[in-house]
N, C-alpha and C. Protein backbone atom coordinates (compact mmCIF):
# COMPACT_ATOMS: atom_id res chain seq x y z
N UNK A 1 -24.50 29.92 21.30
CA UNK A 1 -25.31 30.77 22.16
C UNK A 1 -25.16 32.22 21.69
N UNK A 2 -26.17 32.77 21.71
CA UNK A 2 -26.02 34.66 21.57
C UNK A 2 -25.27 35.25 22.52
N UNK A 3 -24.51 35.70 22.00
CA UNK A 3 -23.94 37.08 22.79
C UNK A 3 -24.13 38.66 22.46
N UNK A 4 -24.62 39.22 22.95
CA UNK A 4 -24.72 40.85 22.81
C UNK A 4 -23.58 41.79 23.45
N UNK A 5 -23.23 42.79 22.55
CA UNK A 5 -22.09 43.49 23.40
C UNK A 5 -22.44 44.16 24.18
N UNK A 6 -22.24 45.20 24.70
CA UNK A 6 -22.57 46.11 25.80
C UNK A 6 -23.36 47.04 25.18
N UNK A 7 -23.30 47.46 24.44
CA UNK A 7 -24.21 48.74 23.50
C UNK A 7 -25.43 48.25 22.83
N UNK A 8 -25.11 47.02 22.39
CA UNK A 8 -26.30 46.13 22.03
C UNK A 8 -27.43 45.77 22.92
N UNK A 9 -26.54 45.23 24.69
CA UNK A 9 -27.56 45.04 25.68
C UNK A 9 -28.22 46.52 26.15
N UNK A 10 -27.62 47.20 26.23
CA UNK A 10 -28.13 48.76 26.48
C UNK A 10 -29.28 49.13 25.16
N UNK A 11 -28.85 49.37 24.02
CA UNK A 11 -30.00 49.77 23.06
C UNK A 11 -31.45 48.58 23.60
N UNK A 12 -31.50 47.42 23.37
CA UNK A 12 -32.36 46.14 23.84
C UNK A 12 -33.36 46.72 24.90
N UNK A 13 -32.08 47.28 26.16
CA UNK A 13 -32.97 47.52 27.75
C UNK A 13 -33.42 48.80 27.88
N UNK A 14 -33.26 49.64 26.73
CA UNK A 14 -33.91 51.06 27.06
C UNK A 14 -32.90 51.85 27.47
N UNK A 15 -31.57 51.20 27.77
CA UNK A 15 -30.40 52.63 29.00
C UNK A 15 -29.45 52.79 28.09
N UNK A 16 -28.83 53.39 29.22
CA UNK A 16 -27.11 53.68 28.10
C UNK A 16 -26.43 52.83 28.63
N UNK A 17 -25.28 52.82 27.93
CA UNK A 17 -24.16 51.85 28.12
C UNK A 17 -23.49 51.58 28.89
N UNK A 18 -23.33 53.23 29.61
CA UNK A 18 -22.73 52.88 31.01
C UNK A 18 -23.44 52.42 32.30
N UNK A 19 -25.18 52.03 31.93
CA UNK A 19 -25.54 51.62 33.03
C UNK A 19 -25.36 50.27 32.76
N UNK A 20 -25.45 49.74 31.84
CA UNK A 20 -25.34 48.03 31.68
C UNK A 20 -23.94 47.84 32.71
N UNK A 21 -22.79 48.72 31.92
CA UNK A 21 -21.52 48.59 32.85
C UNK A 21 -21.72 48.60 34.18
N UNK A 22 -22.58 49.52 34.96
CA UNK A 22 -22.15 49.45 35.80
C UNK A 22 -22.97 48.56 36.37
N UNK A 23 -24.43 47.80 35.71
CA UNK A 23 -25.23 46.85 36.35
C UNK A 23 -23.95 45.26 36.57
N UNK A 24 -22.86 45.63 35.45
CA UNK A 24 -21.86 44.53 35.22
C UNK A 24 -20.80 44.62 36.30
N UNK A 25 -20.63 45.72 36.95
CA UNK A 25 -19.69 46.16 38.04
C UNK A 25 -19.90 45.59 39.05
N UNK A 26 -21.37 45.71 39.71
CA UNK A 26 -21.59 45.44 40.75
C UNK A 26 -22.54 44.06 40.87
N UNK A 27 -22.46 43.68 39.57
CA UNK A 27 -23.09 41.73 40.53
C UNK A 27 -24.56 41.76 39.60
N UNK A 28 -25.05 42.41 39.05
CA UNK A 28 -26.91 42.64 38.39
C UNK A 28 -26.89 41.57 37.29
N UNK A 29 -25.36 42.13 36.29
CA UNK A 29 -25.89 41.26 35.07
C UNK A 29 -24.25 40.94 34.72
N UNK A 30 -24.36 39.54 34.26
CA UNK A 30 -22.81 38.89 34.39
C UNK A 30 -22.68 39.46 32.82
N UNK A 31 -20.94 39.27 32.60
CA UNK A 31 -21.02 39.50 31.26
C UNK A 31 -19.37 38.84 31.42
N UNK A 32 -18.98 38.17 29.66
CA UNK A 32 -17.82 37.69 29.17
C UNK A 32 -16.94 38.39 28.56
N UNK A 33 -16.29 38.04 28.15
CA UNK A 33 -15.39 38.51 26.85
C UNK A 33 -15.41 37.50 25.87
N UNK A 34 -15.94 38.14 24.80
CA UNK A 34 -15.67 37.78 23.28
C UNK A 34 -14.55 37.53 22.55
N UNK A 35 -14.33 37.09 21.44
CA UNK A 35 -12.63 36.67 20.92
C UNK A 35 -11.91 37.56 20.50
N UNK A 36 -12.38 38.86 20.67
CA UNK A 36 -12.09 40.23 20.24
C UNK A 36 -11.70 40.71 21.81
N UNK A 37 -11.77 40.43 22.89
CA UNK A 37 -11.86 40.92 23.97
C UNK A 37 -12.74 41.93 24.52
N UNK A 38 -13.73 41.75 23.52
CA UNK A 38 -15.02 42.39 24.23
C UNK A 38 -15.93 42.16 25.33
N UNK A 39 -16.33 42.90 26.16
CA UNK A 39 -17.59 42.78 27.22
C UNK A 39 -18.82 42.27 26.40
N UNK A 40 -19.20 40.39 26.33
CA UNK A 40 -20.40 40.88 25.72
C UNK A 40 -21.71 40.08 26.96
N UNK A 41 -22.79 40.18 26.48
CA UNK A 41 -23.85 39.67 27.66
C UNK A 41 -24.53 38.26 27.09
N UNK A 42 -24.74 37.11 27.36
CA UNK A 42 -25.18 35.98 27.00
C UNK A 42 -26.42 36.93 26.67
N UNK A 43 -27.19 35.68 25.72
CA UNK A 43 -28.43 36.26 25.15
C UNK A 43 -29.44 36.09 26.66
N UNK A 44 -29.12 34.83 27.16
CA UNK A 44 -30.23 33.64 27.76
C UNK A 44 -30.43 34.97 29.28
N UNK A 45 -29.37 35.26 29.92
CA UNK A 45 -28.74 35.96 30.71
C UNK A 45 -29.21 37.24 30.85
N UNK A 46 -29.60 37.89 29.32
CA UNK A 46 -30.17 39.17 29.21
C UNK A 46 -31.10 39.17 29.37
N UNK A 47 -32.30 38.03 28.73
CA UNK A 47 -33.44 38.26 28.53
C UNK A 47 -34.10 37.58 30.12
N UNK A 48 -33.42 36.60 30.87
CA UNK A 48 -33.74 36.69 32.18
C UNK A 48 -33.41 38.23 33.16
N UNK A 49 -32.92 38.91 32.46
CA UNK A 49 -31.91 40.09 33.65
C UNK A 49 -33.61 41.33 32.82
N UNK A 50 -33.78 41.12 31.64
CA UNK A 50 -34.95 41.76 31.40
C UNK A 50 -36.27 41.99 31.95
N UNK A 51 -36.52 40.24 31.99
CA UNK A 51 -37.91 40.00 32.58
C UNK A 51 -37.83 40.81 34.26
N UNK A 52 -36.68 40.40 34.85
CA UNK A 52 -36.62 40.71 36.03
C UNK A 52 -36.65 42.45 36.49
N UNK A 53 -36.10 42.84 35.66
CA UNK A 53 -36.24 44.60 35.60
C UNK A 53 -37.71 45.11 35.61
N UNK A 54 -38.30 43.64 34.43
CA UNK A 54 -39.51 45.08 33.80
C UNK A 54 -40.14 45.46 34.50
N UNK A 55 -40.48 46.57 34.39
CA UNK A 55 -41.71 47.25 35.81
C UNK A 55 -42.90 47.98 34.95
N UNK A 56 -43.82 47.28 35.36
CA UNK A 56 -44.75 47.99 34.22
C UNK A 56 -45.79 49.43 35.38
N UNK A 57 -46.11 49.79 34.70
CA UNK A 57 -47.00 51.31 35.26
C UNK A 57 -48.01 50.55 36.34
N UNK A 58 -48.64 50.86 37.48
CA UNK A 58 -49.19 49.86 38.30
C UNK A 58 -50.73 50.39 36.91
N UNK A 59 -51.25 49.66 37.15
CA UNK A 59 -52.86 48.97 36.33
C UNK A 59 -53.90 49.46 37.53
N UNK A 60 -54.29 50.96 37.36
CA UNK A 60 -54.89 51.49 38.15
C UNK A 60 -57.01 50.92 38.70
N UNK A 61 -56.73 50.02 37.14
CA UNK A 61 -58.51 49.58 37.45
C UNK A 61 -58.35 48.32 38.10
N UNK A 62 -58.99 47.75 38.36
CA UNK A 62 -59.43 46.95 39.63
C UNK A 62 -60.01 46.14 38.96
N UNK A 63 -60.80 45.51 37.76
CA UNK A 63 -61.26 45.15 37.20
C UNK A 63 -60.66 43.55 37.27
N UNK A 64 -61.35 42.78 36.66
CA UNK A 64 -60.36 41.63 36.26
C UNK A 64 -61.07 40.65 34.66
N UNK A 65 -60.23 40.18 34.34
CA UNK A 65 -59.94 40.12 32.52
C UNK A 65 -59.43 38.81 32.57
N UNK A 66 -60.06 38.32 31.16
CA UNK A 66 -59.02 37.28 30.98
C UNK A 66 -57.55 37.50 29.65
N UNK A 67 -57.52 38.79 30.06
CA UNK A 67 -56.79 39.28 28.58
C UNK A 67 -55.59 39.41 30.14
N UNK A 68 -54.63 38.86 29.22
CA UNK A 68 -53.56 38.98 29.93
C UNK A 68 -52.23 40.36 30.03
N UNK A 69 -52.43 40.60 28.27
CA UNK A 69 -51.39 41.73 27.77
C UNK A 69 -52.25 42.84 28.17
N UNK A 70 -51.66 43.61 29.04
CA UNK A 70 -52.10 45.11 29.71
C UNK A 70 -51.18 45.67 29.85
N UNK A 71 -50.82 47.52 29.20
CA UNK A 71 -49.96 48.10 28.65
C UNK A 71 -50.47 49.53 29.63
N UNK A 72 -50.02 49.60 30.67
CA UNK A 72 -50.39 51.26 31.68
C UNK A 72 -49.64 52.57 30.63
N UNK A 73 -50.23 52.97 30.57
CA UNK A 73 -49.18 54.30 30.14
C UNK A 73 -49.89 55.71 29.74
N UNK A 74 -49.56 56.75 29.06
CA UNK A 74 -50.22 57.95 28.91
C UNK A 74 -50.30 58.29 27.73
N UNK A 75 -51.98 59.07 27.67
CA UNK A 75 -51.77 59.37 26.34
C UNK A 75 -51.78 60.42 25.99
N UNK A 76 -50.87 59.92 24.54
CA UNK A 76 -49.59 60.91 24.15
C UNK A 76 -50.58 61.65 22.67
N UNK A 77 -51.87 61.31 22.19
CA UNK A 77 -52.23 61.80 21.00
C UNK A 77 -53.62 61.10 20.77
N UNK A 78 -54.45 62.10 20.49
CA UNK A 78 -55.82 61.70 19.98
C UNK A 78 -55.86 62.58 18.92
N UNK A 79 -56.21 61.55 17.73
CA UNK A 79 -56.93 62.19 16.35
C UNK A 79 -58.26 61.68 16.26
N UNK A 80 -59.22 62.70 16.01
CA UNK A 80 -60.34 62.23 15.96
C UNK A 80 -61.60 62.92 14.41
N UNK A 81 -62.27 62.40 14.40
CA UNK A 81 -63.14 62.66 13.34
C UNK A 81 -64.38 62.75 13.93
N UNK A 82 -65.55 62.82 12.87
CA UNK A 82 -66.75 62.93 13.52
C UNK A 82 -67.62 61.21 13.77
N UNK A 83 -66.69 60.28 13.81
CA UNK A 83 -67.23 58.83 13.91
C UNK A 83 -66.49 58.35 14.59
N UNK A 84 -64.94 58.32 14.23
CA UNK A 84 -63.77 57.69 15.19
C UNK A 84 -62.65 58.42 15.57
N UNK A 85 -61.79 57.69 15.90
CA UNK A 85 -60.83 57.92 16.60
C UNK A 85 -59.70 57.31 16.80
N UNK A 86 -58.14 57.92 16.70
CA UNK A 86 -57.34 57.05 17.06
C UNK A 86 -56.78 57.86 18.30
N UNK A 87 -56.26 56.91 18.92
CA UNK A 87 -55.73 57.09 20.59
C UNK A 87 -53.96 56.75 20.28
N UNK A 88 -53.34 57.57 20.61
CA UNK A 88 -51.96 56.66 21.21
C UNK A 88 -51.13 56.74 22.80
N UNK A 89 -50.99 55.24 22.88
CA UNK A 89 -50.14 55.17 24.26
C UNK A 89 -48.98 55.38 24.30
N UNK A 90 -48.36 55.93 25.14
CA UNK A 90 -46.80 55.89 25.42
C UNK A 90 -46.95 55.32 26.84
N UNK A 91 -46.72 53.83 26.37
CA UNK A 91 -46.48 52.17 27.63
C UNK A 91 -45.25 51.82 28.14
N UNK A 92 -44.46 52.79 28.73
CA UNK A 92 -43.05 52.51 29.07
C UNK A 92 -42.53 52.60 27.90
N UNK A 93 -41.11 51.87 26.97
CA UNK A 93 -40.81 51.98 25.84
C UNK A 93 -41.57 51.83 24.55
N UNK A 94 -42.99 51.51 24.64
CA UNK A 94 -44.04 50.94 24.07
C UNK A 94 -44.54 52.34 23.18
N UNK A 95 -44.75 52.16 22.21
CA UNK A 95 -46.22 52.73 21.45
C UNK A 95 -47.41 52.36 21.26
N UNK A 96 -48.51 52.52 21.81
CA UNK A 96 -49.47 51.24 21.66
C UNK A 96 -50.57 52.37 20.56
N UNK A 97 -51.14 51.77 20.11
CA UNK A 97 -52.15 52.53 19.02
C UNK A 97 -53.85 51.59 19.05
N UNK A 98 -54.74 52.72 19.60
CA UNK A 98 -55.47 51.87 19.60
C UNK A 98 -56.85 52.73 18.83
N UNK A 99 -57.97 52.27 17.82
CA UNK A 99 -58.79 52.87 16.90
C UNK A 99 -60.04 52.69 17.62
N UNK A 100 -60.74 53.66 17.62
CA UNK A 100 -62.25 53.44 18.44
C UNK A 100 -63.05 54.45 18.00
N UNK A 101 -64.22 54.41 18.52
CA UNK A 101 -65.37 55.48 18.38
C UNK A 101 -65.05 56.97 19.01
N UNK A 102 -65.38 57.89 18.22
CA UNK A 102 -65.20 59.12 18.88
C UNK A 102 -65.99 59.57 20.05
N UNK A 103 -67.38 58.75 20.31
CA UNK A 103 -68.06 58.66 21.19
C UNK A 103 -67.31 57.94 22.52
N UNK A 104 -66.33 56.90 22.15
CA UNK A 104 -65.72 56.12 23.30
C UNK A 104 -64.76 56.94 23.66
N UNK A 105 -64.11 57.66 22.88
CA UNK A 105 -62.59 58.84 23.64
C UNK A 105 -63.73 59.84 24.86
N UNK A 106 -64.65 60.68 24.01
CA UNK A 106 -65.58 60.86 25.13
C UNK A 106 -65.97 60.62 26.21
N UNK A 107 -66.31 59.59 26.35
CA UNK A 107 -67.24 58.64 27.01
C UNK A 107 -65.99 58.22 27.97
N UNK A 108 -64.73 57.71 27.65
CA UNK A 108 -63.72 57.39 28.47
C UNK A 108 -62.99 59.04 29.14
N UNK A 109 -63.42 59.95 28.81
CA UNK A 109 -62.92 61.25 29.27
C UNK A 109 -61.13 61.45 28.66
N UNK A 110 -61.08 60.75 27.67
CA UNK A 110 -59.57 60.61 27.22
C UNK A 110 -59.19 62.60 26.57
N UNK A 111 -57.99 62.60 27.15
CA UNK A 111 -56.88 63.91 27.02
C UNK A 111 -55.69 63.30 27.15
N UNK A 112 -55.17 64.48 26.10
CA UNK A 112 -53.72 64.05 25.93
C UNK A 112 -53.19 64.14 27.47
N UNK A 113 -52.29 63.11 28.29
CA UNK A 113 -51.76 63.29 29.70
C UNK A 113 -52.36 62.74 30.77
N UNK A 114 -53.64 62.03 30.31
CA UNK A 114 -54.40 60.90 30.76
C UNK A 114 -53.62 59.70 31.03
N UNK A 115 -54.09 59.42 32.06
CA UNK A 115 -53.52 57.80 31.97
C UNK A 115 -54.32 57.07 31.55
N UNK A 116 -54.43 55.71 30.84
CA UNK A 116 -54.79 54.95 30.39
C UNK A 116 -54.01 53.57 30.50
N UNK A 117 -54.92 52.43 30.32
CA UNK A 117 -54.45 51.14 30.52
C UNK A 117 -54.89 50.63 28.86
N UNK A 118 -54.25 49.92 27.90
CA UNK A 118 -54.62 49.45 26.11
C UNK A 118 -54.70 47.70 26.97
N UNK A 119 -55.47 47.22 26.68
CA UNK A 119 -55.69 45.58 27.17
C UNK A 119 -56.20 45.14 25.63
N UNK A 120 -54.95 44.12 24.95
CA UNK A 120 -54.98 43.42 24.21
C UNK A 120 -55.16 41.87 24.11
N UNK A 121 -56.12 41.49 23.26
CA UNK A 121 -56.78 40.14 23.70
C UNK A 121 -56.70 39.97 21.74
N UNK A 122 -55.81 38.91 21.55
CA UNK A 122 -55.06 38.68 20.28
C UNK A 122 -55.31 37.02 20.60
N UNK A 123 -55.71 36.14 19.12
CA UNK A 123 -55.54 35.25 18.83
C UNK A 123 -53.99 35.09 18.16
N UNK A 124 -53.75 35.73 17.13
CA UNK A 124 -52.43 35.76 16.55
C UNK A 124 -51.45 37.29 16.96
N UNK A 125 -50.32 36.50 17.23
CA UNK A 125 -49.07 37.77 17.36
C UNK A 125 -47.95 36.86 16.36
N UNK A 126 -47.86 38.09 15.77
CA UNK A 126 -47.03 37.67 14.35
C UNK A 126 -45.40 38.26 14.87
N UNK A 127 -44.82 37.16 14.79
CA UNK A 127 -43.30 37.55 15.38
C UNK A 127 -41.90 37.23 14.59
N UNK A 128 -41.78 38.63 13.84
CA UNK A 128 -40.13 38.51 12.78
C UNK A 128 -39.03 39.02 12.88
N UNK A 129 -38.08 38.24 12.65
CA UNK A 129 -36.38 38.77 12.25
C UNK A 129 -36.46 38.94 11.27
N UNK A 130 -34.96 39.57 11.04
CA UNK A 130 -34.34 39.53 9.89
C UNK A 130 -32.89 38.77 10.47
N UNK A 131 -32.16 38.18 8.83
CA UNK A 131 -31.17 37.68 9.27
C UNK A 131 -29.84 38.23 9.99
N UNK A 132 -30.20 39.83 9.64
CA UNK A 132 -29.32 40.38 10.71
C UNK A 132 -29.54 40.56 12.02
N UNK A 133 -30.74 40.14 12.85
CA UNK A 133 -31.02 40.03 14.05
C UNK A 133 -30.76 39.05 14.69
N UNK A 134 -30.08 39.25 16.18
CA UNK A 134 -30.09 38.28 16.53
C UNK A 134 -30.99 37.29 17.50
């Protein structure tokens, strides 16, 4: 089974180290000792203690989709030309990057500090390690 140490589960969840500790103090997220006598966090353990945290930006349109991946967040950068455009999100820990018409940044009233929702509708998501990952 995976184990992550404490700095490992912290880099993973976005915090510092001493909040994992103290999520480990008080009952949030269990953790062992390793053969080294380290604090470390089951993998299985983390990534349930993850799902359960995540809080995504509330999804201010009302709309409804059959695209499931929807990313709330603000945007942090528009480059634009006289045809297109690139947009970027800052989605909670996320970067989302999305390319469009310079007429559509317009047309959507997009400024940097805007909120925005990126709704991705993907046949393929390409997903890699390396062997140093665990």
């Amino acid at each position: 089974m995976t184990h992550y140490r404490i700095s490992e589960a912290a880099e993973l969840l976005g915090v510092s180290d001493d909040t994992v500790r103290r999520w480990v103090e008080v009952g949030a997220l269990t953790s062992t000792s390793d053969e080294a006598g380290r604090a470390v966090v089951a993998g299985r353990d983390l990534a349930a203690f993850a799902v359960e945290r995540a809080k995504a930006p509330e999804d201010p349109s009302a709309s409804r989709s059959s695209a499931r991946n929807r990313f709330t967040g603000l945007v942090t950068g528009i480059t634009t030309d006289t045809v297109m455009a690139q947009v970027d999100l800052q989605c909670g820990p996320f970067r989302v990057v999305s390319l469009m018409s310079s007429e559509a940044v317009r047309e959507l009233g997009l400024e940097i500090g805007s909120r925005a929702v990126a709704v991705v509708k993907a046949t393929t998501v390409v997903v890699e390690t390396t062997r140093g990952l665990r």
